[in-house]
Protein backbone atom coordinates (compact mmCIF):
# COMPACT_ATOMS: atom_id res chain seq x y z
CA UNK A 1 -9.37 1.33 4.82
CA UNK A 2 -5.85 1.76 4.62
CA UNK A 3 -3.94 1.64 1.88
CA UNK A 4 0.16 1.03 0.97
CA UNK A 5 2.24 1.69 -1.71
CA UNK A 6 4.72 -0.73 -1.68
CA UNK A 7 5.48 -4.00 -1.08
CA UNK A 8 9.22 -4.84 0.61
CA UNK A 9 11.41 -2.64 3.28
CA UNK A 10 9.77 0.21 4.77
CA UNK A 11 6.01 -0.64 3.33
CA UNK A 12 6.83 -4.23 4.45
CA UNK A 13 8.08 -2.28 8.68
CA UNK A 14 4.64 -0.15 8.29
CA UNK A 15 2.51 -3.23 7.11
CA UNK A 16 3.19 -5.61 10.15
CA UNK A 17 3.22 -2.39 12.79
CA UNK A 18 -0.35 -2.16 11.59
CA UNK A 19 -1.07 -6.00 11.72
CA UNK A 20 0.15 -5.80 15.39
CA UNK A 21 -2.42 -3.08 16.20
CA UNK A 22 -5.12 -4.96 14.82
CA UNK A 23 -5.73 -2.98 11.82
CA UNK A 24 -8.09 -4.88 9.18
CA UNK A 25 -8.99 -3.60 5.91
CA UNK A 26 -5.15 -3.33 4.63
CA UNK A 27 -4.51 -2.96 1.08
CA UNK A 28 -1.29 -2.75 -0.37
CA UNK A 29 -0.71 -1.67 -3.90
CA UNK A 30 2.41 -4.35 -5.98
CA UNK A 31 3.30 -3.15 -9.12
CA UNK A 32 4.64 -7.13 -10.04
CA UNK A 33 2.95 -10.38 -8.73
CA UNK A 34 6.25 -11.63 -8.76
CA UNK A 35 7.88 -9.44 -6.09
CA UNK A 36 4.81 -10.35 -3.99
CA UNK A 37 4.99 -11.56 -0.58
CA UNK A 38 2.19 -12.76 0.77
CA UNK A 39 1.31 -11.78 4.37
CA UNK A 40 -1.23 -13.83 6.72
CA UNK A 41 -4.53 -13.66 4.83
CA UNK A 42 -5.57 -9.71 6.67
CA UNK A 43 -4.08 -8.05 3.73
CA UNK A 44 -5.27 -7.55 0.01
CA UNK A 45 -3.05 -7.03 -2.76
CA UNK A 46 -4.12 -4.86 -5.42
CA UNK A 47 -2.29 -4.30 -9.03
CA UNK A 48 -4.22 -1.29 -10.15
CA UNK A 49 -3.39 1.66 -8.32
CA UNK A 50 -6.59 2.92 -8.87
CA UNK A 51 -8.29 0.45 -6.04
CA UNK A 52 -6.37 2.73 -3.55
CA UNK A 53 -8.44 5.68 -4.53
CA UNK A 54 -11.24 4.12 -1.57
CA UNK A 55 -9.00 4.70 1.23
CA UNK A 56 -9.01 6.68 3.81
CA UNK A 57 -5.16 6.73 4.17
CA UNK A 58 -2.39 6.08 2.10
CA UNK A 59 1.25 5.21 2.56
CA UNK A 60 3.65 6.30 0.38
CA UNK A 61 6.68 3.61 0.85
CA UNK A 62 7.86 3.55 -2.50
CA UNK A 63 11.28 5.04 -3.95
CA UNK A 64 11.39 8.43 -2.92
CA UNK A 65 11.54 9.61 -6.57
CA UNK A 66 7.63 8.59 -7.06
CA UNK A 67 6.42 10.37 -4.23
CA UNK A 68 5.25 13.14 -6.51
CA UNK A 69 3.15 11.29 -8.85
CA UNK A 70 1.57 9.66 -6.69
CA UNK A 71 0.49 12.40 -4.51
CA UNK A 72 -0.19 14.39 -7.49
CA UNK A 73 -2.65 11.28 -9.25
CA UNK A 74 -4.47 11.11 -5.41
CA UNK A 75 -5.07 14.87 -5.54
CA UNK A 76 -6.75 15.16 -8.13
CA UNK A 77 -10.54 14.30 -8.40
């Protein structure tokens, strides 16, 4: 499972590289239902960052300034 953090701009580039290659199991992680964009029906959205703990990778495509959290709440077990 792959999993994005981020929803427009570069998360929204990495998300339809991926649907090109076929990739299934997509989840990608919206803080607000109302900036959602919904994306052929191959991709779950997910509000709880929490549900992104189950995959096996993880982009990061959020404002640079919340890279460390979020590498910081994955790290930890």
């Amino acid at each position: 499972m792959i999993g994005i953090i981020g929803y427009r701009n570069h998360s929204l580039k990495i998300l339809n590289i991926l649907l090109k290659l076929n990739y299934r199991n997509l989840v990608v992680y919206c803080k607000n239902k109302n900036n959602l964009r919904t994306i052929k029906n191959k991709v779950n959205y997910v509000f709880n960052l929490k549900e992104l703990k189950k995959c096996n990778i993880i982009f990061i495509c959020s404002p640079s300034n919340t890279h460390f959290k979020y590498i910081k709440m994955f790290s930890v077990n």
